[in-house]
N, C-alpha and C. Protein backbone atom coordinates (compact mmCIF):
# COMPACT_ATOMS: atom_id res chain seq x y z
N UNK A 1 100.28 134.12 98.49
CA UNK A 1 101.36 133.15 98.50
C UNK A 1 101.37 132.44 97.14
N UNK A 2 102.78 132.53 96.86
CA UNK A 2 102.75 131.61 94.83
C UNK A 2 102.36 130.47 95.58
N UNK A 3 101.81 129.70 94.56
CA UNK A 3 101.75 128.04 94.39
C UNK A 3 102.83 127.24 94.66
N UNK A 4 104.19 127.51 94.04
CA UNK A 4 105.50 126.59 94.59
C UNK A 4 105.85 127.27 96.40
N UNK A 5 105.89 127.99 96.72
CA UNK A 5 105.79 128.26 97.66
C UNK A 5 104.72 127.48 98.48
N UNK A 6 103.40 127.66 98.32
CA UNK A 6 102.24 126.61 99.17
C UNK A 6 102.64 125.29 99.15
N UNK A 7 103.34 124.79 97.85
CA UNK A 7 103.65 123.29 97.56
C UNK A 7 104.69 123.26 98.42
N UNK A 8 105.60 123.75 98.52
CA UNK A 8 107.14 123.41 99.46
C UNK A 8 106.57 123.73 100.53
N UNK A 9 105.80 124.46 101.80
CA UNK A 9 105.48 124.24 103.00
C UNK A 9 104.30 123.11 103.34
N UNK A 10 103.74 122.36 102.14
CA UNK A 10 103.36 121.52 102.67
C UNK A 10 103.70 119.89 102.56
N UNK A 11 105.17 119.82 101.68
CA UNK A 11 105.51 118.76 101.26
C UNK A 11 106.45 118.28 102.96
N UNK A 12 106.41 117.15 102.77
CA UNK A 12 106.79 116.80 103.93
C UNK A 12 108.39 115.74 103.95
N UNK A 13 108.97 116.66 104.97
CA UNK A 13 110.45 115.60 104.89
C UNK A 13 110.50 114.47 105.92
N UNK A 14 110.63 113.24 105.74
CA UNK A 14 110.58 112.05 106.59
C UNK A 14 112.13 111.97 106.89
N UNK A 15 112.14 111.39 107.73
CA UNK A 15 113.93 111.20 108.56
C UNK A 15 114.60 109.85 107.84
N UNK A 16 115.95 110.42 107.46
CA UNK A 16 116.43 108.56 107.00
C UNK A 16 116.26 107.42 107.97
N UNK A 17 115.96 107.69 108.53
CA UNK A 17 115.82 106.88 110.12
C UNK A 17 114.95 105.29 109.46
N UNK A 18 113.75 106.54 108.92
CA UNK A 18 112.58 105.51 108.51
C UNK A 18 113.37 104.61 107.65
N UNK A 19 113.68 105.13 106.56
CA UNK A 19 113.67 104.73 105.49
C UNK A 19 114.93 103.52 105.73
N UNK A 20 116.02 103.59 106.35
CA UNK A 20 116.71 102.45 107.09
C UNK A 20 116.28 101.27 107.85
N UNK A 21 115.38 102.16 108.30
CA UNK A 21 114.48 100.95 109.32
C UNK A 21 113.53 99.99 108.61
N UNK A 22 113.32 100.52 107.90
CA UNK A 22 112.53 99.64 106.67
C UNK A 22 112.85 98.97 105.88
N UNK A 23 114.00 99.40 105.64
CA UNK A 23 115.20 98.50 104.30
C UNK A 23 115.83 97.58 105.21
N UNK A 24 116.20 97.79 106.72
CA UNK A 24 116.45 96.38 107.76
C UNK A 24 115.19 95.45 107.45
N UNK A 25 114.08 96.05 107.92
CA UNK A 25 112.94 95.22 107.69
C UNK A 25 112.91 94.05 106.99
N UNK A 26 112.98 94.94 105.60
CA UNK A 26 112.83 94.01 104.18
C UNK A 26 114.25 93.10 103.77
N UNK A 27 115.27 93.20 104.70
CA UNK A 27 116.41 92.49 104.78
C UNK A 27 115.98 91.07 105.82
N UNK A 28 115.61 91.60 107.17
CA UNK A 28 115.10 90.50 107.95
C UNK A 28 113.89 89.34 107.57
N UNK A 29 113.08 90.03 106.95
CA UNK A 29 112.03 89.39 106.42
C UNK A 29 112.23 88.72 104.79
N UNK A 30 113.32 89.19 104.27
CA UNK A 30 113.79 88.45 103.17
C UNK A 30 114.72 86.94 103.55
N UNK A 31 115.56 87.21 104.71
CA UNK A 31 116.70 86.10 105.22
C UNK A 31 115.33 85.38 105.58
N UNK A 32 114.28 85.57 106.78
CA UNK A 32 113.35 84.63 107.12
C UNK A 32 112.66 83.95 105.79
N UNK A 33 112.56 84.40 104.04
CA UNK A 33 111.73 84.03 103.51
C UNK A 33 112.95 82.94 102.84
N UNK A 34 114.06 83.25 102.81
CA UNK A 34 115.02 82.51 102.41
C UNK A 34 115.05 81.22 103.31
N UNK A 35 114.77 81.36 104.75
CA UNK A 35 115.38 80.29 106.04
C UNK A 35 114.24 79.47 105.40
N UNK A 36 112.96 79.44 104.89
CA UNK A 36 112.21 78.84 104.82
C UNK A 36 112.38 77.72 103.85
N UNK A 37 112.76 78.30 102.84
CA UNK A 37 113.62 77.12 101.68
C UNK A 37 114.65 76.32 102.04
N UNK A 38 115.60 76.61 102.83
CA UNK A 38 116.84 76.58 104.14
C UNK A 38 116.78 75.35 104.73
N UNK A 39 115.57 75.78 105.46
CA UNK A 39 114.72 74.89 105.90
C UNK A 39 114.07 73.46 106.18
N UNK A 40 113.93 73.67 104.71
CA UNK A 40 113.17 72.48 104.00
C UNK A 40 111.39 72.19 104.72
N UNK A 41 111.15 73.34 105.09
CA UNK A 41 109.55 72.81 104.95
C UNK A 41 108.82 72.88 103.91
N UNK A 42 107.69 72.25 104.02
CA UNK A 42 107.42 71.38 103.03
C UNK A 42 105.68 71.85 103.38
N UNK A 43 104.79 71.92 102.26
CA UNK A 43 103.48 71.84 102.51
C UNK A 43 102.92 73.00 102.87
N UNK A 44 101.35 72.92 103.29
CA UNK A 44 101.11 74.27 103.74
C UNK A 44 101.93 75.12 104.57
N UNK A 45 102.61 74.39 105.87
CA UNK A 45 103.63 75.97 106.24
C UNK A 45 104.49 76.91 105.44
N UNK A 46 105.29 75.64 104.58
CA UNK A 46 105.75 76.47 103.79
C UNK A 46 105.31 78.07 103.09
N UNK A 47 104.44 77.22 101.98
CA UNK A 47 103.32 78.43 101.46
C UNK A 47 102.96 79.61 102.02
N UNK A 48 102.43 78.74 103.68
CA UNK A 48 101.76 80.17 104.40
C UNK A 48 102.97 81.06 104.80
N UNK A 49 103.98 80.69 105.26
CA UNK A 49 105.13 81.43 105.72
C UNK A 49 105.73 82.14 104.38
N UNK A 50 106.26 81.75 102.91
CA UNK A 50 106.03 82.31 102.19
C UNK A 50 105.18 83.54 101.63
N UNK A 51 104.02 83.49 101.51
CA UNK A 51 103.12 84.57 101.11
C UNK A 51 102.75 85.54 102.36
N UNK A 52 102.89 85.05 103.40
CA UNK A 52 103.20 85.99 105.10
C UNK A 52 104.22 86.96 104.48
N UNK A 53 105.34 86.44 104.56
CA UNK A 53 106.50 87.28 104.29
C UNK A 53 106.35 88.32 102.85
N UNK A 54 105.93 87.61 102.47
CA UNK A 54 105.49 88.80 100.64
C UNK A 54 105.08 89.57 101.09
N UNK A 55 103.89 89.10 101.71
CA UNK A 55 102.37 90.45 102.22
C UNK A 55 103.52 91.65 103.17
N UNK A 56 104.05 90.83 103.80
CA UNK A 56 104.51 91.67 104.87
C UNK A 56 105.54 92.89 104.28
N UNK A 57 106.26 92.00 103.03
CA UNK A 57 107.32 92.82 102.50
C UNK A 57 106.38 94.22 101.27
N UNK A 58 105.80 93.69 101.18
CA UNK A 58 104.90 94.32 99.83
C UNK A 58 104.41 95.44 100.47
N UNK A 59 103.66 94.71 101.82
CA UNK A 59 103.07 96.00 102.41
C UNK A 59 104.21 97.09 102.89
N UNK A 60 105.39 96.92 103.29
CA UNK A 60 106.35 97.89 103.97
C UNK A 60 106.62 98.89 102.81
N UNK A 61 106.76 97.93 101.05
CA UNK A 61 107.39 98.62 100.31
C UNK A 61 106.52 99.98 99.82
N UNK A 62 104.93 99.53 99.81
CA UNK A 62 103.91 100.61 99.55
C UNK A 62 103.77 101.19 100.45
N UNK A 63 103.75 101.10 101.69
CA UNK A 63 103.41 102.22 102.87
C UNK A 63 104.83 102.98 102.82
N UNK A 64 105.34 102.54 102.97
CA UNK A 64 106.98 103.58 103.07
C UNK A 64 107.40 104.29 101.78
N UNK A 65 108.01 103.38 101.12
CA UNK A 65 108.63 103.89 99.31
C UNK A 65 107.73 104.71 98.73
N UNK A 66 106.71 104.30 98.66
CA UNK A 66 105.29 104.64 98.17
C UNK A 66 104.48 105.64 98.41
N UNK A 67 105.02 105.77 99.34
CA UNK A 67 104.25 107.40 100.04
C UNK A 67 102.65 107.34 101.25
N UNK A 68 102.30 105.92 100.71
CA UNK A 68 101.38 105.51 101.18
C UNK A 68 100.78 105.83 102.70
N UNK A 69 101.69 105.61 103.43
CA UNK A 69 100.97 105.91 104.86
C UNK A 69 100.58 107.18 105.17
N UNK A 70 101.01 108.26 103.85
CA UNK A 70 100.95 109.64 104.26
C UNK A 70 100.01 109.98 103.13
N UNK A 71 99.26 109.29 102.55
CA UNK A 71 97.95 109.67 101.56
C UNK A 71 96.39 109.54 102.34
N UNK A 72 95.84 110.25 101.52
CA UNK A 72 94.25 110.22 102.16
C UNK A 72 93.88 109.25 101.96
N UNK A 73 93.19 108.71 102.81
CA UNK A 73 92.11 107.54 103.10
C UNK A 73 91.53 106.86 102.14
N UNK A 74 91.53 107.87 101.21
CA UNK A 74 90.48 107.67 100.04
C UNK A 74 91.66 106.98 98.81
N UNK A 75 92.59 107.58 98.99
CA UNK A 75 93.60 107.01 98.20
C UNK A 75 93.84 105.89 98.38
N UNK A 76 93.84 105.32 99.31
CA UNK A 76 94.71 104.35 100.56
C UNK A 76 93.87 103.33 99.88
N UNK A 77 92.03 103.34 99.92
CA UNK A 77 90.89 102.39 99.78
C UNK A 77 91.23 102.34 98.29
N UNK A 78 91.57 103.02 97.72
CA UNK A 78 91.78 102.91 96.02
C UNK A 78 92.32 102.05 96.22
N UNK A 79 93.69 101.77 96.34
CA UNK A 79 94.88 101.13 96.00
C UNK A 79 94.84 99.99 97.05
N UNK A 80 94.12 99.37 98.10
CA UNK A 80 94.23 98.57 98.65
C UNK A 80 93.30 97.80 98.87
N UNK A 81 91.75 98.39 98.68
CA UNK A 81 90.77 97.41 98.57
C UNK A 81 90.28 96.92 97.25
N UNK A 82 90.73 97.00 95.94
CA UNK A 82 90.33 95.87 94.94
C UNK A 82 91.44 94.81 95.20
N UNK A 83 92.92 94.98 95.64
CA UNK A 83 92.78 93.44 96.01
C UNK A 83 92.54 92.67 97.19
N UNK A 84 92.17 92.78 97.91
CA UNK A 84 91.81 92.39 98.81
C UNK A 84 90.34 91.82 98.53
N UNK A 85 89.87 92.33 97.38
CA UNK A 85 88.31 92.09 97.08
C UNK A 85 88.54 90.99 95.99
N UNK A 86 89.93 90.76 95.55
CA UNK A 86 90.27 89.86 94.84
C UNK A 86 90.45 88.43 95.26
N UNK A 87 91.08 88.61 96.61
CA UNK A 87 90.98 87.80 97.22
C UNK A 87 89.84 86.70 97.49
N UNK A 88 89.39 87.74 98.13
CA UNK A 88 87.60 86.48 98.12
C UNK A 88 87.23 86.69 97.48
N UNK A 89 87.08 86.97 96.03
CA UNK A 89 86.70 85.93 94.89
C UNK A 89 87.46 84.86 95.03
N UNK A 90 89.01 84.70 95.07
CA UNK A 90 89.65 83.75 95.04
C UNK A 90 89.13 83.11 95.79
N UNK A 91 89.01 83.11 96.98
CA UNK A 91 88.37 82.24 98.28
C UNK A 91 87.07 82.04 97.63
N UNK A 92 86.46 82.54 97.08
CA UNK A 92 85.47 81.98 97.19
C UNK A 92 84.85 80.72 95.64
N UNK A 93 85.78 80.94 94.80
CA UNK A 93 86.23 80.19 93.86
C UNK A 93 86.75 79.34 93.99
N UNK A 94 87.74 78.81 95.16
CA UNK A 94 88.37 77.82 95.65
C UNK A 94 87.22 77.06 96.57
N UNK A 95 86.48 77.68 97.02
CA UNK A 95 85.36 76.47 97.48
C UNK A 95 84.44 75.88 96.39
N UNK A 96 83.98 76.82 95.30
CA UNK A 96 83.38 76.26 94.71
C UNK A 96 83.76 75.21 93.80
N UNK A 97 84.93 75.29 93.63
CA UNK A 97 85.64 74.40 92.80
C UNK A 97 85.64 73.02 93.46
N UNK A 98 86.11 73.27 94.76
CA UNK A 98 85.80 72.03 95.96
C UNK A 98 84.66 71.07 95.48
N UNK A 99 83.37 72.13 95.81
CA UNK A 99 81.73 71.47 95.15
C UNK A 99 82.09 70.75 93.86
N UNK A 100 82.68 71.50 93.33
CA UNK A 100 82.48 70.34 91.56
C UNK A 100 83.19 69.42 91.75
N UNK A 101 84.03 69.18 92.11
CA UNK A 101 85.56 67.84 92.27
C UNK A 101 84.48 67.19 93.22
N UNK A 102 83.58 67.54 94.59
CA UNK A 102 82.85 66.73 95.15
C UNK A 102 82.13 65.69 93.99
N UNK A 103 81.50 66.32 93.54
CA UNK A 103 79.98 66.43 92.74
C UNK A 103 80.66 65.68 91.49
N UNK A 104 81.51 65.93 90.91
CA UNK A 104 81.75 64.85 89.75
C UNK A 104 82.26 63.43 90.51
N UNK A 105 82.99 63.29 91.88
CA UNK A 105 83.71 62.51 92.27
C UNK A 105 82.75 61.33 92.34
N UNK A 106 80.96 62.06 93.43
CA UNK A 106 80.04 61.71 93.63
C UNK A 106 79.36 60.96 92.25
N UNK A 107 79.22 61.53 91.43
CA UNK A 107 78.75 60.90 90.33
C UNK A 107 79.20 60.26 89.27
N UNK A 108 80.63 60.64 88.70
CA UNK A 108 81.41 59.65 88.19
C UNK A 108 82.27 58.96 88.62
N UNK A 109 82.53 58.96 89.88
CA UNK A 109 83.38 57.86 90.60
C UNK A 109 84.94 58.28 90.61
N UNK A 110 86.00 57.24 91.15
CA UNK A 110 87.16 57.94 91.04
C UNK A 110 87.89 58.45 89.86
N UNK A 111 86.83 57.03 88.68
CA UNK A 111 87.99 57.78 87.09
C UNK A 111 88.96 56.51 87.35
N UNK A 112 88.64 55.06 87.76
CA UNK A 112 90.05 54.20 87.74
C UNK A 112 90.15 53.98 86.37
């Protein structure tokens, strides 16, 4: 069997179905990221409902557009666990930062 031949029986055709259903998605979850400004909340919900909706949209656009849900495992851990490993650094940089703002507050006072 040629090579373009092996390549075309194993490339795979997905239904527009998906690909509609996903672009509703990222329509619904865009109006909700909009209602939020809309809105007018204010403060952590805001934020969290904000970056909810990113994650959520980000993730649809790489698993679908991207080819993503249909790659090996190994691919998948490439491309999805350094950030996630980014993350807690972040988290865990955001506490420590906590400690120093304690710790100077503690020892030099408020700073009036």
């Amino acid at each position: 069997m040629a090579p373009v031949e092996a390549h075309a029986e194993q490339q795979q055709h997905h239904p527009i179905k998906l690909y509609l259903l996903v672009w509703g998605l990222l329509f619904v979850l865009s109006a909700f990221s909009y209602m939020v400004d809309y809105l007018g909340l204010e403060g952590y919900l805001r934020w969290s409902l904000i970056l909810i909706f990113m994650m959520l949209k980000a993730g649809l656009i790489v698993a679908v557009f991207m080819h993503m849900a249909w790659e090996r495992l190994a691919l998948t851990y490439a491309i999805l666990l350094p950030p996630l490993l980014v993350l807690v650094f972040v988290a865990l940089m955001v506490s420590e930062s906590n400690y120093v703002l304690f710790t100077r507050l503690a020892f030099f006072g408020a700073g009036q």
